[in-house]
Protein backbone atom coordinates (compact mmCIF):
# COMPACT_ATOMS: atom_id res chain seq x y z
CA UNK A 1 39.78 -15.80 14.28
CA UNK A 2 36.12 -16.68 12.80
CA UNK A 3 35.67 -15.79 9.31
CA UNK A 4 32.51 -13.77 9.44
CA UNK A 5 33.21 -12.26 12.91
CA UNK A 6 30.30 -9.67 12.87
CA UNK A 7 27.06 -11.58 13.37
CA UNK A 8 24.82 -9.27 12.23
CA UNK A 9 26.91 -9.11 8.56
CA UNK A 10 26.40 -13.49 9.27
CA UNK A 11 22.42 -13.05 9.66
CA UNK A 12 22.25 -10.99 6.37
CA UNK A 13 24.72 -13.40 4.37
CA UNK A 14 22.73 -16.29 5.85
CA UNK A 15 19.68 -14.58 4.48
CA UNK A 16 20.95 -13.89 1.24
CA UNK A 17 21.65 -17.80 1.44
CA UNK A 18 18.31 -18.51 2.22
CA UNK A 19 16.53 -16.64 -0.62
CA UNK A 20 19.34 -18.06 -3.07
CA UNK A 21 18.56 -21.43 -1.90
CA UNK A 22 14.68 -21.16 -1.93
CA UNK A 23 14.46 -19.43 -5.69
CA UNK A 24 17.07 -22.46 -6.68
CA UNK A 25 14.96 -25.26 -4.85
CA UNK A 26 11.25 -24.14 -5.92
CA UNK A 27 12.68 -23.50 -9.72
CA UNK A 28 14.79 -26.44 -10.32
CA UNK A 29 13.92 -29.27 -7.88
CA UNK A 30 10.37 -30.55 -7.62
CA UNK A 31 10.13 -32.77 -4.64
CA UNK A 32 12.17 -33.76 -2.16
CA UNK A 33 10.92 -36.87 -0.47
CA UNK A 34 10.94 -36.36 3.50
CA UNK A 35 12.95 -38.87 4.77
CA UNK A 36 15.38 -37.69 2.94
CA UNK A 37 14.69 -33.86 3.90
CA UNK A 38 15.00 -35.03 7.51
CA UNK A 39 18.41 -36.51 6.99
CA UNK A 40 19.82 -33.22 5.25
CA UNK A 41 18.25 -30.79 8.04
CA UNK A 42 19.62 -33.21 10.68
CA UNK A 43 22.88 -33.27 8.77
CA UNK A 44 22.49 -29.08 8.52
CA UNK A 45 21.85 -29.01 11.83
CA UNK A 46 24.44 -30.69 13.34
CA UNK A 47 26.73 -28.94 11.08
CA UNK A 48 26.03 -25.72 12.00
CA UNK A 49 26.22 -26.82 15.69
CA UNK A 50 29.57 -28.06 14.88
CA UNK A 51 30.53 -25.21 13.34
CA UNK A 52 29.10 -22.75 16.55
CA UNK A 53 31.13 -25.39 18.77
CA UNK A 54 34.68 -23.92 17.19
CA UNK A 55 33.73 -20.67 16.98
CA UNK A 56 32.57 -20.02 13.82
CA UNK A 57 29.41 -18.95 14.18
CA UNK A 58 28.89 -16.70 11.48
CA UNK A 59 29.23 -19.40 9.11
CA UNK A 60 26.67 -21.54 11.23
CA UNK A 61 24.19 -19.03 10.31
CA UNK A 62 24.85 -19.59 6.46
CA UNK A 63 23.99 -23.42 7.72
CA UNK A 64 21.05 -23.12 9.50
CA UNK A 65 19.70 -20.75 6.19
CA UNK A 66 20.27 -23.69 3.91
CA UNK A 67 18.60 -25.81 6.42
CA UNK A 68 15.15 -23.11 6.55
CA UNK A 69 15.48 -22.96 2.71
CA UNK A 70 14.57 -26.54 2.47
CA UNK A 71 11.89 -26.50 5.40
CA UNK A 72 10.21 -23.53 3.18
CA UNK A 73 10.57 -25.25 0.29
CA UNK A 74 8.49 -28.22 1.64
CA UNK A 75 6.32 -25.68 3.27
CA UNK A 76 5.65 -24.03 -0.21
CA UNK A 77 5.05 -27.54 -1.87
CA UNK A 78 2.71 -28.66 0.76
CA UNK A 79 0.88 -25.06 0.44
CA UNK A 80 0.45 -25.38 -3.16
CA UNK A 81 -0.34 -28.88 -4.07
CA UNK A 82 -3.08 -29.64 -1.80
C-alpha cells in the first residue's frame, strides 16, 4: 500500500515541499552552478520516476516539487541578477 495514497493530499504536500524548498534555497544558498543543477534534477527526476514505477506516486510528487524548487530558484536568480 503507497504511503500517500490520495493524490490530491500528494499534490498539496508536494506543494508545501516546493514553497519550503524555494524560501530555503533563495535565503540560504546563493548560486547553484548549472551543471550541477542538471545532475540533481536528472537525479530528481529519475527518482521520482522510480518511485511512480512501484507505486508510490504520492511521494513522486514530493520529488518532482524539490526538483521545480530548484528550476525556480535558478529562474529567480536569472530574473534578478541580470
Amino acid at each position: 500500500m503507497a504511503l500517500i495514497p490520495d493524490l490530491a493530499a500528494a499534490a498539496l504536500y508536494a506543494l508545501v515541499v516546493f514553497l519550503l524548498f524555494l524560501g530555503l534555497l533563495v535565503v540560504f544558498v546563493e548560486t547553484i552552478p548549472p551543471r550541477l543543477l542538471m545532475v540533481i534534477l536528472l537525479a530528481a527526476i529519475l527518482f521520482a520516476a522510480w518511485l511512480a514505477w512501484v507505486g508510490e506516486a504520492g511521494l513522486s510528487f514530493l520529488a518532482l516539487g524539490a526538483a521545480a524548487a530548484l528550476v525556480a530558484n535558478h529562474a529567480f536568480e536569472w530574473l534578478t541578477t541580470r
